[in-house]
Protein backbone atom coordinates (compact mmCIF):
# COMPACT_ATOMS: atom_id res chain seq x y z
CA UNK A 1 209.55 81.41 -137.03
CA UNK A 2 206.74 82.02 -139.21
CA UNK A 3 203.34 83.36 -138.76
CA UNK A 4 201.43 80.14 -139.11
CA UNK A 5 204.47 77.97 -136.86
CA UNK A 6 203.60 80.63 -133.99
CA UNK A 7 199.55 80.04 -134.59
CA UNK A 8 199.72 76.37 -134.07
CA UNK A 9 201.60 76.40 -130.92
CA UNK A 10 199.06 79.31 -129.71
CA UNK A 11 196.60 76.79 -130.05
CA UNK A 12 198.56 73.33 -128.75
CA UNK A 13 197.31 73.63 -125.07
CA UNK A 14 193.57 74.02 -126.21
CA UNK A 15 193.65 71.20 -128.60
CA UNK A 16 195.15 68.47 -125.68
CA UNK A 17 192.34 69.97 -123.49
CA UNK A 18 189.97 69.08 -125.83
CA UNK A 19 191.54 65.64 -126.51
CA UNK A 20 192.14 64.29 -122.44
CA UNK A 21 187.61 65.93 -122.33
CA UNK A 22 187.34 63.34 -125.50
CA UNK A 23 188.86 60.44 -123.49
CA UNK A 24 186.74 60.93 -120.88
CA UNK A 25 183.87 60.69 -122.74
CA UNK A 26 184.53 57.93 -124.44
CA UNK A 27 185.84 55.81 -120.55
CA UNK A 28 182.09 57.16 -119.24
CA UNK A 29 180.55 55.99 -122.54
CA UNK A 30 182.23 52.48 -122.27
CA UNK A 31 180.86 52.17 -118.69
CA UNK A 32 177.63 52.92 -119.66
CA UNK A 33 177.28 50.67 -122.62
CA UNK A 34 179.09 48.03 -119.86
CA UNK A 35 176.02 48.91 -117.09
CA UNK A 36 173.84 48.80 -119.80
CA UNK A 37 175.04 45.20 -121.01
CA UNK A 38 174.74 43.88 -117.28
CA UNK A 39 171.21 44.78 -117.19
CA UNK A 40 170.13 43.41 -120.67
CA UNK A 41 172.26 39.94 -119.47
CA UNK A 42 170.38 40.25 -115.93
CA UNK A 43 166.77 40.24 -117.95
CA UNK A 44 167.66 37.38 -120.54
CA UNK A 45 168.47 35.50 -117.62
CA UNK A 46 165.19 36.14 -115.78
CA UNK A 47 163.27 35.95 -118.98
CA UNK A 48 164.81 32.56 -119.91
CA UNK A 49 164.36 31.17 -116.01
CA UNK A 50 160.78 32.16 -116.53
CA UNK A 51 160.21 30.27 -119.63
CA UNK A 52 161.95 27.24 -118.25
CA UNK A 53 159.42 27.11 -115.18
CA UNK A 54 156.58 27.21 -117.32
CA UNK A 55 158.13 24.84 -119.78
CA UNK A 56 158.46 22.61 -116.28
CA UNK A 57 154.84 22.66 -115.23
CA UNK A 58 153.97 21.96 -118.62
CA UNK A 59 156.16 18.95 -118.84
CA UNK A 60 154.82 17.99 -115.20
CA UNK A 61 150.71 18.47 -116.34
CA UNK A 62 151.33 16.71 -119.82
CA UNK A 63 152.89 13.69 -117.87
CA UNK A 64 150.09 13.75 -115.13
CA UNK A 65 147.30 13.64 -117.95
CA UNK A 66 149.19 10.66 -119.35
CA UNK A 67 149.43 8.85 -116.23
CA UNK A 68 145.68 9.51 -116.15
CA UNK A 69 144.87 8.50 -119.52
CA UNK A 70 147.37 5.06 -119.13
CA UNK A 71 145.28 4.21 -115.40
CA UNK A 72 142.02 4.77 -118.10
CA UNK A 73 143.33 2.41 -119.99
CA UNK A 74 144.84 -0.35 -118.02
CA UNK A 75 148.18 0.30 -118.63
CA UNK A 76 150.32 -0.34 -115.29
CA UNK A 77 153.39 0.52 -116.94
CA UNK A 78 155.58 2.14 -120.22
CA UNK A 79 158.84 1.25 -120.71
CA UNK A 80 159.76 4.86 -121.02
CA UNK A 81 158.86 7.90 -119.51
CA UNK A 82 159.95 11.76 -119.57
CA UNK A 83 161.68 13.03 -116.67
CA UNK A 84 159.72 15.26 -114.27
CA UNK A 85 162.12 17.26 -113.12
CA UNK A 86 163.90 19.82 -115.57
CA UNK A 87 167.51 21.32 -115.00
CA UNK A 88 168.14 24.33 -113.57
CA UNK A 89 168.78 27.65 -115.24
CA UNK A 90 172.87 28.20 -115.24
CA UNK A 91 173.35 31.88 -114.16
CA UNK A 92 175.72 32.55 -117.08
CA UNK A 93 174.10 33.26 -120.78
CA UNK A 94 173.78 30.44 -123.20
CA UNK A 95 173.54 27.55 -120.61
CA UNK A 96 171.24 24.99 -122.00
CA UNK A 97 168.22 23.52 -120.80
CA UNK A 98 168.07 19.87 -121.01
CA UNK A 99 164.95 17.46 -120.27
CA UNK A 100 166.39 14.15 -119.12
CA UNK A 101 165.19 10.87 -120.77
CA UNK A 102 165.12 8.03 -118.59
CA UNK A 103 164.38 3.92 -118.90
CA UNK A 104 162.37 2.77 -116.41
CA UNK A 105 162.31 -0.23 -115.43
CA UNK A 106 159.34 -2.84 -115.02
CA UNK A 107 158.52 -3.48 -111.86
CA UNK A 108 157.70 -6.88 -111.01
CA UNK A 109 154.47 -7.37 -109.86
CA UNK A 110 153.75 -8.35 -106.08
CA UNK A 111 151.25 -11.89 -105.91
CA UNK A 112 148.27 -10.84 -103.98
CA UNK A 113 147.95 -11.58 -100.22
CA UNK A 114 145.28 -14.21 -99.82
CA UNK A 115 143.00 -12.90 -96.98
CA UNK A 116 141.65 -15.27 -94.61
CA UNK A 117 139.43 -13.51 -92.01
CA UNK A 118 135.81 -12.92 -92.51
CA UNK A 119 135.04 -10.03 -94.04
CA UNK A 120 133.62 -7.41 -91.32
CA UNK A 121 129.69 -6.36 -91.81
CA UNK A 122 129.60 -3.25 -93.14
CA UNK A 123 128.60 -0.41 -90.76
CA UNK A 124 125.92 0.79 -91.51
CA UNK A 125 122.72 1.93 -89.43
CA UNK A 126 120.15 -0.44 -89.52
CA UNK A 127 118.25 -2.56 -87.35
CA UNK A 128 121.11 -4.56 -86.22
CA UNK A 129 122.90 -1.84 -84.08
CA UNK A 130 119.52 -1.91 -81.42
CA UNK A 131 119.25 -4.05 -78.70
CA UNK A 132 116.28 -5.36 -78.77
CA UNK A 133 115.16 -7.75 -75.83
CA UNK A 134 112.14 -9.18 -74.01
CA UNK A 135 111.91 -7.73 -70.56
CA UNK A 136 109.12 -8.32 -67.81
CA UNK A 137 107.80 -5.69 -65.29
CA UNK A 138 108.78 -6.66 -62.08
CA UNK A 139 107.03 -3.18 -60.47
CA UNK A 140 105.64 -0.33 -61.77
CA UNK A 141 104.75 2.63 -60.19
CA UNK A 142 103.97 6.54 -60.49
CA UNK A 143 107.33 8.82 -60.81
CA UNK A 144 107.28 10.52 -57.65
CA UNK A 145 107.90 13.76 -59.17
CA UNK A 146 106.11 13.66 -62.70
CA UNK A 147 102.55 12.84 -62.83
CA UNK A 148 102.87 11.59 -66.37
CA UNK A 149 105.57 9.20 -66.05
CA UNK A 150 105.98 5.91 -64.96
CA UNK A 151 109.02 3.99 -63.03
CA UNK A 152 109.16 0.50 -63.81
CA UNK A 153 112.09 -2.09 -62.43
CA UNK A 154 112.54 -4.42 -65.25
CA UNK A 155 114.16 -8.04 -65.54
CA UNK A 156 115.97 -8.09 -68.78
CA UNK A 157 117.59 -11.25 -68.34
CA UNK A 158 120.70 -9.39 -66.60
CA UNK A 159 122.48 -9.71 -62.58
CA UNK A 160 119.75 -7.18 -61.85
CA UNK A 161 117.04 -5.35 -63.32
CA UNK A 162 116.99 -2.11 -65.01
CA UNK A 163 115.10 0.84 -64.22
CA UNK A 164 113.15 2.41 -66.90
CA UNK A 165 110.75 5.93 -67.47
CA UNK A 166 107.63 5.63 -69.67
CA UNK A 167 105.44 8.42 -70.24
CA UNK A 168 102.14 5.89 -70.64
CA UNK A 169 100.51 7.52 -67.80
CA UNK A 170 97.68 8.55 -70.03
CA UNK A 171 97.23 5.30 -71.85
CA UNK A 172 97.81 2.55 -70.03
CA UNK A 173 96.57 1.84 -66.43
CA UNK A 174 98.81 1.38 -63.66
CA UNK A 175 97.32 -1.84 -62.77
CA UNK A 176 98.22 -3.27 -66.49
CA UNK A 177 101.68 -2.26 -65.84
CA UNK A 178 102.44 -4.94 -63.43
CA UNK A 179 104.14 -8.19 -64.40
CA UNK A 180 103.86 -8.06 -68.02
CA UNK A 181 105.84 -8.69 -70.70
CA UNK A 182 107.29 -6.22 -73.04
CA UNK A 183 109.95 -5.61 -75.56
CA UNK A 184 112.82 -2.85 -74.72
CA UNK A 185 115.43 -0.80 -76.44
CA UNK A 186 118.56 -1.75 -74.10
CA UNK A 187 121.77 0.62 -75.57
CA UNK A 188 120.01 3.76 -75.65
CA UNK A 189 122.44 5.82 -73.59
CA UNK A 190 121.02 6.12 -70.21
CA UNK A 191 118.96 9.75 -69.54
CA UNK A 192 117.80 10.97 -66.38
CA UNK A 193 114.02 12.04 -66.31
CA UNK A 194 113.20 13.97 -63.40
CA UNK A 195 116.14 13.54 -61.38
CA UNK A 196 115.76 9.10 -61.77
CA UNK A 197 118.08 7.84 -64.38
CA UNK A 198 116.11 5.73 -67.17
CA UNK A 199 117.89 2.78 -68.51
CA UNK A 200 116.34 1.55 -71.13
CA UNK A 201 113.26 2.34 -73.08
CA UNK A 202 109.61 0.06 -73.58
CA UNK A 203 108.67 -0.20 -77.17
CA UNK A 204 104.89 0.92 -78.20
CA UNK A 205 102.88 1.13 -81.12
CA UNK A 206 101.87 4.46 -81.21
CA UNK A 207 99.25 7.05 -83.05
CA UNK A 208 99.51 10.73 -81.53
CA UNK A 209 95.74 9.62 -80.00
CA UNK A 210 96.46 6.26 -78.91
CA UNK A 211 99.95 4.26 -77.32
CA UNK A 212 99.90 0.45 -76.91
CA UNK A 213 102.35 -1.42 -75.72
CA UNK A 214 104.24 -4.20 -77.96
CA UNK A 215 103.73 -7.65 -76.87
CA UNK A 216 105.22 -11.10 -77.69
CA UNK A 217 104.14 -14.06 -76.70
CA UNK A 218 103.63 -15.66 -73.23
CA UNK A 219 106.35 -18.15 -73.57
CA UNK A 220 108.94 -15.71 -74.15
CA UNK A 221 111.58 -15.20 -71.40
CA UNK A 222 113.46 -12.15 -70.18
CA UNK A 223 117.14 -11.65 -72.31
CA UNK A 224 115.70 -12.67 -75.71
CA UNK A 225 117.08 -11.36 -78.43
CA UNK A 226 114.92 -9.90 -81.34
CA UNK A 227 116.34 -10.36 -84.73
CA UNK A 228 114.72 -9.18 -88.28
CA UNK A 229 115.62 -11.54 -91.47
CA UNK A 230 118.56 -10.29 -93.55
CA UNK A 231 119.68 -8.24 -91.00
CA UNK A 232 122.60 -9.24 -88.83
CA UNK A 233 122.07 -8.07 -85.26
CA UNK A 234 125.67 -6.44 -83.82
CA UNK A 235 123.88 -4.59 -81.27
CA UNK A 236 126.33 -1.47 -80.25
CA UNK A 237 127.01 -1.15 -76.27
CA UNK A 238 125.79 2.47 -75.98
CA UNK A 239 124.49 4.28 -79.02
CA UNK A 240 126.12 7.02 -79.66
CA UNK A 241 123.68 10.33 -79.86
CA UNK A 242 125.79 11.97 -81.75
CA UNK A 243 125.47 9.25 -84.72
CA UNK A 244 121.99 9.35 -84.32
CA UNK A 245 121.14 5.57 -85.10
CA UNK A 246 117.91 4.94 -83.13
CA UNK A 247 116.19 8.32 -85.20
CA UNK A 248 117.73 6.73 -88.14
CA UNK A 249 116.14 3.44 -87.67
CA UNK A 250 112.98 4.65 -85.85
CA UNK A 251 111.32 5.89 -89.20
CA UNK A 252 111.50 2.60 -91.02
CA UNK A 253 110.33 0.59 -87.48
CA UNK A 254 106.72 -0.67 -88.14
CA UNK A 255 103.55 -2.42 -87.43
CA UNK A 256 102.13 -3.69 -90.99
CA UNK A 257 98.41 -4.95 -91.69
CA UNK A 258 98.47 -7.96 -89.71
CA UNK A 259 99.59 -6.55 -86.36
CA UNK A 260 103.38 -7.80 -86.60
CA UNK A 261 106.46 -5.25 -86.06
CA UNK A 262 108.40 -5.00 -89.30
CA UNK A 263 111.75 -3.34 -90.65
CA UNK A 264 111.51 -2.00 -93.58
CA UNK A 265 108.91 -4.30 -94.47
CA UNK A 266 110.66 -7.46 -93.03
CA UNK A 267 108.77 -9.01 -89.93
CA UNK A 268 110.50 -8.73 -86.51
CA UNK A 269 110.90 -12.11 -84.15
CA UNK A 270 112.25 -13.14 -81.02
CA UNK A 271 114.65 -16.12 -80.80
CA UNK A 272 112.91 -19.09 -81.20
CA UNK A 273 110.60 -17.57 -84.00
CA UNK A 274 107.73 -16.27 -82.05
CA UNK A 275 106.77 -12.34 -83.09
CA UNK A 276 106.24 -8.67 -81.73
CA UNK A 277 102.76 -7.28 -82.01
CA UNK A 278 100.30 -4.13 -81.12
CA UNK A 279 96.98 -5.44 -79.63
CA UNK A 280 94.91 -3.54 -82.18
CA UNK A 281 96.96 -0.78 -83.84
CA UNK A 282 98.36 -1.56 -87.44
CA UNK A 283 99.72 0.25 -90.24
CA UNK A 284 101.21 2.65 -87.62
CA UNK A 285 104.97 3.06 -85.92
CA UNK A 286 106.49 1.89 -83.27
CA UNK A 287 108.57 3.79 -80.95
């Protein structure tokens, strides 16, 4: 055996050492490149699941501006239409994203329903929601435990009469309280004043220096209604406070230049056509 025969062999178990550490490179290398693979796939997927969301609420906010711009128009109906919903993202690579085309069909419009009841009146605060009625003073007399307040019992055309509170102690004497006629606010929710419950309230021109009571004339019985032109009177049961539709009113609740009570400039009556006045107060409200 020759030198170089004997040199080779020397160095046999080195090189196979060398060759099993280059396999092993190369098996950690191919798992790496693998890992790495997975994790590029993982983020195309993501990236392209992404992109077809926003290319979804795209799709959905173009169609809703065209439904828009069609109701703009007048047009009830197209005989085709994009799809609104957009197919899911397939987990695996290359899966394609379709939009779906559908024909839709016309629908057949419905003949109206021909309504036959009345139409209801609007509601809305005005005049027509008080209860406005002539009343007479059966008895008045000094609240026993408020020296500016009267109690009155007063017919209202009802089974029995009401009891009301006025605070007219200061302007009107006790003995011109006594069977008179007047004109009340009946559905004011009832409000005790000094421990007696007041049911109703009297109407009154009023200044902050002077307070007269309204008054109709003579002729005019107790349960009359007071009405005001264009206005049609739905009187509620109990006002509700909370609505506030006697403040509302109140404002627009007059005496004009010739003594009458008005509503926004239209005159107030009672049934039969007779009117509501202030003995000498005009231009002033009434409450």
């Amino acid at each position: 055996m020759n030198s170089d025969t004997k040199e080779v062999k020397s160095h046999y178990p080195k090189a196979q050492t060398n060759v099993g550490s280059i396999e092993n490179l190369i098996v950690e290398l191919e798992k790496t490149v693998e890992a790495a693979g997975k994790v590029f796939t993982a983020k195309k997927i993501n990236d392209i699941a992404q992109a077809n969301t926003i290319l979804q609420e795209e799709i959905t906010s173009l169609l809703s501006d065209l439904e828009k711009h069609e109701e703009a128009a007048g047009i009830k109906e197209i005989s085709t239409s994009f799809s609104k919903s957009v197919a899911k993202s397939d987990t695996a690579i290359g899966s394609e994203k379709k939009i779906e085309v559908k024909e839709t069909v016309p629908k057949k419009e419905k003949p109206a329903k021909i309504n036959n009841k009345a139409p209801a009146v609007e509601d809305t605060i005005d005049i027509g929601r008080l209860d406005l009625r002539v009343g007479r003073i059966i008895k008045a007399e000094r609240h026993p435990d408020a020296e500016a307040l009267y109690l009155e019992t007063i017919d209202l055309g009802e089974d029995k009469p009401r009891t009301v509170i006025s605070g007219l102690v200061k302007h009107i004497p006790l003995d011109q309280m006594q069977n008179r006629l007047v004109v009340c606010l009946c559905n004011l929710k009832p409000a005790k004043m000094r421990g007696i419950e007041s049911q109703a309230m009297v109407m009154c021109a009023s200044t902050p220096d002077k307070v007269e009571i309204m008054e109709v004339d003579p002729s005019c019985k107790p349960g009359q209604k007071l009405l005001c032109g264009s206005y049609v009177n739905r009187p509620d049961a109990v006002l509700n406070p909370k609505k506030k539709i006697w403040e509302t009113c109140a404002p627009d609740l007059k005496v004009n230049t010739d003594g009458k009570a008005t509503y926004k400039g239209e005159v107030v009556t009672v049934e039969g056509g007779t009117f509501m006045t202030a003995p000498t107060l005009k231009d002033v409200f009434i409450k």
